[in-house]
PDB file of N, CA and C in Angstrom:
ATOM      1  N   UNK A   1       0.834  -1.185   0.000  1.00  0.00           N
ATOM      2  CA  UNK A   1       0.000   0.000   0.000  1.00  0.00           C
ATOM      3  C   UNK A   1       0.878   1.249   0.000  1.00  0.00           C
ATOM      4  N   UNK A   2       2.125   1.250   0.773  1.00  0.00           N
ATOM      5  CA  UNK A   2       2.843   2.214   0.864  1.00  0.00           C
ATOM      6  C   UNK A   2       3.623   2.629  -0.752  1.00  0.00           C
ATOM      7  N   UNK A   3       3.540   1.089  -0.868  1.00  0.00           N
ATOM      8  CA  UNK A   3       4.368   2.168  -2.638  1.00  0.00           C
ATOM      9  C   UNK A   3       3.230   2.498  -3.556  1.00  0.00           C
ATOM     10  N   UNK A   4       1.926   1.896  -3.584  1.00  0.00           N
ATOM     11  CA  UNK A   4       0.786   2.421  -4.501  1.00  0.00           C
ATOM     12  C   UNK A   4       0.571   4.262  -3.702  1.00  0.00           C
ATOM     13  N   UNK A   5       0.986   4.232  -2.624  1.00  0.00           N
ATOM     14  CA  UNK A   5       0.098   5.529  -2.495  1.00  0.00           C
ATOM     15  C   UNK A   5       1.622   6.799  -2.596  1.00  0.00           C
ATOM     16  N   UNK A   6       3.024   6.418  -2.370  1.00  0.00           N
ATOM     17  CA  UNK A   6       4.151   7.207  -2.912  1.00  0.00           C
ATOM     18  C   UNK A   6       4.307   7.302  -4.774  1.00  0.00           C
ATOM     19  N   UNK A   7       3.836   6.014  -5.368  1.00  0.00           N
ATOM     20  CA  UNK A   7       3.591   6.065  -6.819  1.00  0.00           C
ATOM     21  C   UNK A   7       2.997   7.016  -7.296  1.00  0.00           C
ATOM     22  N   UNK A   8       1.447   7.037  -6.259  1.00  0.00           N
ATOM     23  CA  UNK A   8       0.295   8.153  -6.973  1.00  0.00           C
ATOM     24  C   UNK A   8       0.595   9.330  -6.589  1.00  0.00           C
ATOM     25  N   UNK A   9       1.633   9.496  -6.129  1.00  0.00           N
ATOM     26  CA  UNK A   9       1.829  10.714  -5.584  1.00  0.00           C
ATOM     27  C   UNK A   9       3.048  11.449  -6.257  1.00  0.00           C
ATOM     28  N   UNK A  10       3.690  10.493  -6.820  1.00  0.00           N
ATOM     29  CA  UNK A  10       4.854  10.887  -7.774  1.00  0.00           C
ATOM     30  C   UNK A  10       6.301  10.620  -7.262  1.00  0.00           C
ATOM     31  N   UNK A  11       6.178  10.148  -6.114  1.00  0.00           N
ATOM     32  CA  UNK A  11       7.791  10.099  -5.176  1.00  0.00           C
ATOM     33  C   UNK A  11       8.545   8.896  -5.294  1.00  0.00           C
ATOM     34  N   UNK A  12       8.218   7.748  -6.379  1.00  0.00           N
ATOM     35  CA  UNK A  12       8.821   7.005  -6.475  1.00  0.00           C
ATOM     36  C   UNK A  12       9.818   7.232  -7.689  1.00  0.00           C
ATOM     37  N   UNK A  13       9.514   8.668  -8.802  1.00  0.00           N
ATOM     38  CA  UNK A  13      10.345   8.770  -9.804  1.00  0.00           C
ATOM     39  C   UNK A  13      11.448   9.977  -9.190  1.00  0.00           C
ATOM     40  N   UNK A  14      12.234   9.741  -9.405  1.00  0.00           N
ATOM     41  CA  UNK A  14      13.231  10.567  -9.094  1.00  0.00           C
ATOM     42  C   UNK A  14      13.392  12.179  -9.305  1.00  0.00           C
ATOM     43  N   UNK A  15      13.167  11.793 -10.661  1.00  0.00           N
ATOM     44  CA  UNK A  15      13.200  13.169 -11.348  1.00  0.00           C
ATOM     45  C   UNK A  15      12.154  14.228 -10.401  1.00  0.00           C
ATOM     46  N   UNK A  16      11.400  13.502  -9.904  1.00  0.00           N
ATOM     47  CA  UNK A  16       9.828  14.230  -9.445  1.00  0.00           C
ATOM     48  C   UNK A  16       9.655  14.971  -8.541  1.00  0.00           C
ATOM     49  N   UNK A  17      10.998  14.446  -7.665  1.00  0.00           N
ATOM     50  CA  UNK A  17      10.954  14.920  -6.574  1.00  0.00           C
ATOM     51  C   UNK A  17      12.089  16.248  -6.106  1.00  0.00           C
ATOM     52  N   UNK A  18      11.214  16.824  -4.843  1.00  0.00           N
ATOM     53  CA  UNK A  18      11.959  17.893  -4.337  1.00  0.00           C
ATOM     54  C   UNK A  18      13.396  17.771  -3.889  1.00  0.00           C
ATOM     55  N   UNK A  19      14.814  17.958  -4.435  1.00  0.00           N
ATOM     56  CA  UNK A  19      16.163  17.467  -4.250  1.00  0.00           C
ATOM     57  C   UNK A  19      16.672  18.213  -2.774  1.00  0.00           C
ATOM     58  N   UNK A  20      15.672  18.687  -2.442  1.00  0.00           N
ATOM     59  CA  UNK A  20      16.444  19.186  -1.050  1.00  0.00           C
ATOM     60  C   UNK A  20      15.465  18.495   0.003  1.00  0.00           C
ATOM     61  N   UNK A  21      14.760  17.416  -0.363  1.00  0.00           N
ATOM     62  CA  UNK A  21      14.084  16.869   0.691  1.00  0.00           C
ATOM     63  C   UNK A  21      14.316  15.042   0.421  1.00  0.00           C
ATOM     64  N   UNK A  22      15.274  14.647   1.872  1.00  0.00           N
ATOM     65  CA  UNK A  22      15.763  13.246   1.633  1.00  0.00           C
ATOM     66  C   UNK A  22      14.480  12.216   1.725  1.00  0.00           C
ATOM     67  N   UNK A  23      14.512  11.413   0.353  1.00  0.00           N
ATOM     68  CA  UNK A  23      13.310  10.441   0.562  1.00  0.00           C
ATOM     69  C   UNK A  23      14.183   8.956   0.629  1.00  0.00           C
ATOM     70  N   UNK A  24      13.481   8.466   1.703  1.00  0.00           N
ATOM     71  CA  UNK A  24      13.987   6.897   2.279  1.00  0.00           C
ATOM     72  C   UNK A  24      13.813   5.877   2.046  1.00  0.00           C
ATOM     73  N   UNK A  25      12.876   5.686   1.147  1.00  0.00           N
ATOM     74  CA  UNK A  25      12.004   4.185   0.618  1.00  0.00           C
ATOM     75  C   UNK A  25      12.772   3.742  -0.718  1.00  0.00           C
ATOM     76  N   UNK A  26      13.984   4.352  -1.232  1.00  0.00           N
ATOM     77  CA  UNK A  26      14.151   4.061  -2.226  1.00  0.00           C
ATOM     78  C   UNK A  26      14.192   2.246  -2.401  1.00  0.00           C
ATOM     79  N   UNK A  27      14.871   2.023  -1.616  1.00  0.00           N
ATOM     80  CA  UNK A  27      15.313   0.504  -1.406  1.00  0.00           C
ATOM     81  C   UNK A  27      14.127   0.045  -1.330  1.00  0.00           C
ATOM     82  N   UNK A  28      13.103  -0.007  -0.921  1.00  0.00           N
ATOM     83  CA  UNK A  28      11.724  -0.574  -0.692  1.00  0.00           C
ATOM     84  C   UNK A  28      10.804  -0.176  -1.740  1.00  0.00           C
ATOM     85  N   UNK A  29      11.236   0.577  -2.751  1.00  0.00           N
ATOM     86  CA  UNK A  29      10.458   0.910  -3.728  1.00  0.00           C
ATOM     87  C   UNK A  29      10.902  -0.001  -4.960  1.00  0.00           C
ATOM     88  N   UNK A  30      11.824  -0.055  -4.542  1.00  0.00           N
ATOM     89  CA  UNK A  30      12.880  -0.723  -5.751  1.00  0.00           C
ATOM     90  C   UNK A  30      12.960  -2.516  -5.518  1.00  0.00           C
ATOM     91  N   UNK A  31      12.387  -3.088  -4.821  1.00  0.00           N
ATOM     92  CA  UNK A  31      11.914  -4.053  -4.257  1.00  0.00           C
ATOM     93  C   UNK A  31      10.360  -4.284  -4.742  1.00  0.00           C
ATOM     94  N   UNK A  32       9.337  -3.796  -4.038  1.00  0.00           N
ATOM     95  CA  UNK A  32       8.298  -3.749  -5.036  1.00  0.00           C
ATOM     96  C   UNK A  32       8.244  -3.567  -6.383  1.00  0.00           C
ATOM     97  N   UNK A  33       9.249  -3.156  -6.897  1.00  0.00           N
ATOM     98  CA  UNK A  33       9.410  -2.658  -8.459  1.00  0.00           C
ATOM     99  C   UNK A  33       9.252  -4.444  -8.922  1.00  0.00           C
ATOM    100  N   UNK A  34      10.502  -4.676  -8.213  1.00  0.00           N
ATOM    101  CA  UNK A  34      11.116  -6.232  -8.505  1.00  0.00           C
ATOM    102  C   UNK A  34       9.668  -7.415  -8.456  1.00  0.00           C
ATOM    103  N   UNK A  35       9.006  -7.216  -7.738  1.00  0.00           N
ATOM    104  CA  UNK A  35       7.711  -7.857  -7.003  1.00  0.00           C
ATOM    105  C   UNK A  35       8.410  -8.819  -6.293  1.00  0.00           C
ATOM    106  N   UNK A  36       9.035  -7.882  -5.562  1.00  0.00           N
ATOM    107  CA  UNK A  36       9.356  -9.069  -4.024  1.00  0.00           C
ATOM    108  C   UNK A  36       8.547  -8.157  -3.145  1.00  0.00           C
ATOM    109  N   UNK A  37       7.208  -9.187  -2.582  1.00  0.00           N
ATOM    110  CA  UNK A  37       6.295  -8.437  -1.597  1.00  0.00           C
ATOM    111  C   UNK A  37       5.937  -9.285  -0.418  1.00  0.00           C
ATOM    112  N   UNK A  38       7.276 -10.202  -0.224  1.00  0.00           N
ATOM    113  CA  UNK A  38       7.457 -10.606   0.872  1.00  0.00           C
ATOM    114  C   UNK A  38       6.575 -12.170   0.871  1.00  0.00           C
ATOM    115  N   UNK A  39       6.371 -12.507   2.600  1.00  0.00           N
ATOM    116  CA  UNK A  39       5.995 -13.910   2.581  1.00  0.00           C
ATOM    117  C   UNK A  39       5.336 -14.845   1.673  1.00  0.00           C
ATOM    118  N   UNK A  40       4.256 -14.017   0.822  1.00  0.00           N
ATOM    119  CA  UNK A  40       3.241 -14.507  -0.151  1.00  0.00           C
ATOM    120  C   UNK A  40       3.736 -14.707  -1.617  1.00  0.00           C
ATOM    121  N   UNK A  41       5.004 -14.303  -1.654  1.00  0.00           N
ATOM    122  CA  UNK A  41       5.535 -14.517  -3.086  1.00  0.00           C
ATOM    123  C   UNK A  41       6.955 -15.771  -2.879  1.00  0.00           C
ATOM    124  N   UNK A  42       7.051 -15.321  -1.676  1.00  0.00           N
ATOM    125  CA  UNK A  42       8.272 -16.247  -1.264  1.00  0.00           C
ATOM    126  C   UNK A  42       9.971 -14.989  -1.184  1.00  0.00           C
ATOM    127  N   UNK A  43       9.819 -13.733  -1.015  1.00  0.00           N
ATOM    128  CA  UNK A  43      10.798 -13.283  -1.348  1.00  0.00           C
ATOM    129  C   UNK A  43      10.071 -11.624  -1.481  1.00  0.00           C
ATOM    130  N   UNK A  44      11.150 -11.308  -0.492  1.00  0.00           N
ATOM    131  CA  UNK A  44      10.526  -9.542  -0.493  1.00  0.00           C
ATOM    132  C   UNK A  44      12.255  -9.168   0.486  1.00  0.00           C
ATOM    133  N   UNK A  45      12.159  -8.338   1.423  1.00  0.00           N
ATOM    134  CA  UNK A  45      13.442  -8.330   2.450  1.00  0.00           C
ATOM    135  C   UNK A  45      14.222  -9.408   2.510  1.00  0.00           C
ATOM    136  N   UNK A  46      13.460 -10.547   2.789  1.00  0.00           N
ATOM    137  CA  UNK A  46      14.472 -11.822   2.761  1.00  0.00           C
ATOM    138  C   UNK A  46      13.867 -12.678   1.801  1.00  0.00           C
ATOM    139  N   UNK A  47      14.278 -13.828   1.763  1.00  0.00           N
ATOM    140  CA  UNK A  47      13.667 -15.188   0.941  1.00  0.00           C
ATOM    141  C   UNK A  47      13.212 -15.862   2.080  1.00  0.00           C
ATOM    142  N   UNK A  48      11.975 -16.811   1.454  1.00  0.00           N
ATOM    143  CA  UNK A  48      11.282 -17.396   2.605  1.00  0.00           C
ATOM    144  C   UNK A  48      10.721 -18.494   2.034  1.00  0.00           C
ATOM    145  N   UNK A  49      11.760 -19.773   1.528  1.00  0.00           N
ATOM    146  CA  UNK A  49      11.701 -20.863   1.001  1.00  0.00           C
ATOM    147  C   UNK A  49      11.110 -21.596   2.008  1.00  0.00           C
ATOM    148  N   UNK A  50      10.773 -21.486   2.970  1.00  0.00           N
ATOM    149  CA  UNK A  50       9.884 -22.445   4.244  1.00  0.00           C
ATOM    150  C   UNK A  50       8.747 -21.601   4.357  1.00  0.00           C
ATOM    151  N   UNK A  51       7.935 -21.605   4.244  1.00  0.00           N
ATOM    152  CA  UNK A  51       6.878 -20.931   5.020  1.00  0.00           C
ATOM    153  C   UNK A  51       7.011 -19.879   5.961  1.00  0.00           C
ATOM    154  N   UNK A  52       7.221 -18.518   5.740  1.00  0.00           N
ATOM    155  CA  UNK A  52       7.134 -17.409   6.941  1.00  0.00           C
ATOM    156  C   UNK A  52       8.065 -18.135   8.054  1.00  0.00           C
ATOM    157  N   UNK A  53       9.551 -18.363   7.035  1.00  0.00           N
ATOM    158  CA  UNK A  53      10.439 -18.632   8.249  1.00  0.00           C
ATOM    159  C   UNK A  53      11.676 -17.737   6.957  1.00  0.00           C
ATOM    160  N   UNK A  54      12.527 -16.350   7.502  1.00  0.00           N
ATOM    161  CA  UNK A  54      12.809 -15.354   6.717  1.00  0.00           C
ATOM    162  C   UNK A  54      13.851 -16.032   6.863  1.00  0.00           C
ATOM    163  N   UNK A  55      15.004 -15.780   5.446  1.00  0.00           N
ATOM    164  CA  UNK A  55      16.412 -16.030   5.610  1.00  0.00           C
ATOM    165  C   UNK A  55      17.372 -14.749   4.426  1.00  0.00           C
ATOM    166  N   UNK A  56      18.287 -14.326   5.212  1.00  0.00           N
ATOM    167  CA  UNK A  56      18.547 -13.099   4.316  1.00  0.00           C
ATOM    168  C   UNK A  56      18.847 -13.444   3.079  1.00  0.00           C
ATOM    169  N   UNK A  57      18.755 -12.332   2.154  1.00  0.00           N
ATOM    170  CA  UNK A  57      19.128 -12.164   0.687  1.00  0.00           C
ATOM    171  C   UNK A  57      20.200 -11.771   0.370  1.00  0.00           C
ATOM    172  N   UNK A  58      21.062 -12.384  -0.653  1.00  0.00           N
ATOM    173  CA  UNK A  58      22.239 -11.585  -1.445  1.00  0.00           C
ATOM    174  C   UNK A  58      21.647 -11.048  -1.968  1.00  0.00           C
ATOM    175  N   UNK A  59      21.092 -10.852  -3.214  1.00  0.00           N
ATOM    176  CA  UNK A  59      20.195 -10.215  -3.557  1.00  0.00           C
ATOM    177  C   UNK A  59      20.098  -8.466  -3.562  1.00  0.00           C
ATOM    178  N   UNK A  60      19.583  -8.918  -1.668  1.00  0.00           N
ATOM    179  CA  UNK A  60      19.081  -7.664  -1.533  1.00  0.00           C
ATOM    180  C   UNK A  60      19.985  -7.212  -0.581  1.00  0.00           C
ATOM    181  N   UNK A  61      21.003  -7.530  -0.083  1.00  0.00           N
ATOM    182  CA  UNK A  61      22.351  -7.101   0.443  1.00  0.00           C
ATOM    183  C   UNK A  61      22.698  -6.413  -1.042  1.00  0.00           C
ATOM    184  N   UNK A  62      23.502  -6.705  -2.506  1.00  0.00           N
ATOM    185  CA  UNK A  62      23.514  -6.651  -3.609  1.00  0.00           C
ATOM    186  C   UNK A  62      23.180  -5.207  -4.390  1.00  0.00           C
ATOM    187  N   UNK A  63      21.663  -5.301  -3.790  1.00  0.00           N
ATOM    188  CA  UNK A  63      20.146  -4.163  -4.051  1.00  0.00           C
ATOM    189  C   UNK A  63      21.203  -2.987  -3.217  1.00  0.00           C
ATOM    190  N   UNK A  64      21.003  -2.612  -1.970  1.00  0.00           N
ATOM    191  CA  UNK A  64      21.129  -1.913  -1.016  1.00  0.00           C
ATOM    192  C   UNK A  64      22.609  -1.387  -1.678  1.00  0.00           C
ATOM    193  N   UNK A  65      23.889  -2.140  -1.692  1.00  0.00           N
ATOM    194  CA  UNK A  65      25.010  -1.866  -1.934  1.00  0.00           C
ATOM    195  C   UNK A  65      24.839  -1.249  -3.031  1.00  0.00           C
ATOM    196  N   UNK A  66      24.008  -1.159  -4.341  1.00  0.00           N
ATOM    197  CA  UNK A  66      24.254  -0.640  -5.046  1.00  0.00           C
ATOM    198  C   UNK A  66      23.543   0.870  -5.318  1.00  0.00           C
ATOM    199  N   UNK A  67      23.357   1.450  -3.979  1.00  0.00           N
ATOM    200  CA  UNK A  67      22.287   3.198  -4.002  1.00  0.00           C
ATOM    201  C   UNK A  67      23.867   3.640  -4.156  1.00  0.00           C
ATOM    202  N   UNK A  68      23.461   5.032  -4.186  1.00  0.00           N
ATOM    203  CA  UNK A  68      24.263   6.123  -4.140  1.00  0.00           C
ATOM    204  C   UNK A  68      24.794   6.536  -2.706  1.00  0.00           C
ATOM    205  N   UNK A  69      23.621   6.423  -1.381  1.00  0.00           N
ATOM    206  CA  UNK A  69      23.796   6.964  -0.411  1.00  0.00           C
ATOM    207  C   UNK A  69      24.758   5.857  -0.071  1.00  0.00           C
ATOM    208  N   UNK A  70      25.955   5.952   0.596  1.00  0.00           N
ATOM    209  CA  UNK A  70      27.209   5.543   1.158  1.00  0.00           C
ATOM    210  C   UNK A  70      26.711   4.952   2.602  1.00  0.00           C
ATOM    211  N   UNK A  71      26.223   6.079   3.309  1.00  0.00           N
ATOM    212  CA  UNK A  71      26.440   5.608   4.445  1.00  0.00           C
ATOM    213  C   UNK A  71      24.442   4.559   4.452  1.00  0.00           C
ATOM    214  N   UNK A  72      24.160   4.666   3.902  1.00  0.00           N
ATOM    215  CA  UNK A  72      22.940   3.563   3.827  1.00  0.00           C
ATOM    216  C   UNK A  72      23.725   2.057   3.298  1.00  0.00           C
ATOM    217  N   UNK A  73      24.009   2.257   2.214  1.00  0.00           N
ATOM    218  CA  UNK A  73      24.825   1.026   2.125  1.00  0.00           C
ATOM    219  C   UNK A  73      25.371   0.074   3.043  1.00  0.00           C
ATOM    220  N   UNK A  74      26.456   1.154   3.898  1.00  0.00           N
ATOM    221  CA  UNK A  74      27.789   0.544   4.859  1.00  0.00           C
ATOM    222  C   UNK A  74      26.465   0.559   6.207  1.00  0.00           C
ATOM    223  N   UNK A  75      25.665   0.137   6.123  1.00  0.00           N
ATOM    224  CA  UNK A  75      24.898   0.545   7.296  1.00  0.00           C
ATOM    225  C   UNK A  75      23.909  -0.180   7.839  1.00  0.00           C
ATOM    226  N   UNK A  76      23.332  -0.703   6.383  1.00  0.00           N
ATOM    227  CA  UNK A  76      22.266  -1.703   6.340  1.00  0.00           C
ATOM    228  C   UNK A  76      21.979  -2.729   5.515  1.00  0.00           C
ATOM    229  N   UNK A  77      21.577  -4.031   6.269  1.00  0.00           N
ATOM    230  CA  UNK A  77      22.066  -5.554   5.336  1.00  0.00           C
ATOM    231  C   UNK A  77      20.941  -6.495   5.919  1.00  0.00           C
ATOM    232  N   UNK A  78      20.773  -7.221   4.776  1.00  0.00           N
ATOM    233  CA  UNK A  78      19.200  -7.974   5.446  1.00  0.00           C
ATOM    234  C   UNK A  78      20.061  -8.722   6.410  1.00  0.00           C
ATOM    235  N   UNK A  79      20.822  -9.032   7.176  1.00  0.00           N
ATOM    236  CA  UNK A  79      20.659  -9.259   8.628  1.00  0.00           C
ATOM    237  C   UNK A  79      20.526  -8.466   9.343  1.00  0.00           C
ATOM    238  N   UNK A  80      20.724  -7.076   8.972  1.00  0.00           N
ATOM    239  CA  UNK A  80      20.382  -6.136  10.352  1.00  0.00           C
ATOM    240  C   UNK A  80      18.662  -5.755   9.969  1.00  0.00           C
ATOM    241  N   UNK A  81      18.567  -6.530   9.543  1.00  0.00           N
ATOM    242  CA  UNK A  81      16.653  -5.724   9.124  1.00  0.00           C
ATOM    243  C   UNK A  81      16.182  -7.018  10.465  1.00  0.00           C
ATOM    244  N   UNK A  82      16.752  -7.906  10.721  1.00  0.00           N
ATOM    245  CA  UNK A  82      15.651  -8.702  11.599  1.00  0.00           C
ATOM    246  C   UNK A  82      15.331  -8.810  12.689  1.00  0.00           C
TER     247      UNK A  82
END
């Protein structure tokens, strides 16, 4: 719901947005992009090849490492999301 209602609003395109105001969802937007929406697909933050039992992603370690923001990168890793 959170990225249908930042979509309709325009804050998921880059260009769109106000450059002096930091927006945080990129990583989580860019995830839904992917359609990882978590337990029901099998794969959203982590992979979840068992049933709603989470195990981290390269992936999305991978995802994260590759923003611009530095210190988001060096900062945050699907093991520290759990």
């Amino acid at each position: 719901i959170g990225y249908a209602v930042r979509t309709s609003l325009g804050l998921t395109d880059p260009s769109g947005r106000d450059p002096s105001v930091e927006y945080s969802a990129d990583v989580a937007d860019e995830l839904a992009r992917a359609g990882r929406f978590g337990q029901k697909v099998g794969k959203g933050w982590y992979l979840y090849e068992t049933p709603r039992v989470p195990s981290p992603d390269p992936d999305v370690d991978s995802l994260i490492a590759g923003f611009k923001d530095a210190s988001l990168a060096q900062t945050v890793s699907a093991d520290d999301v759990r």
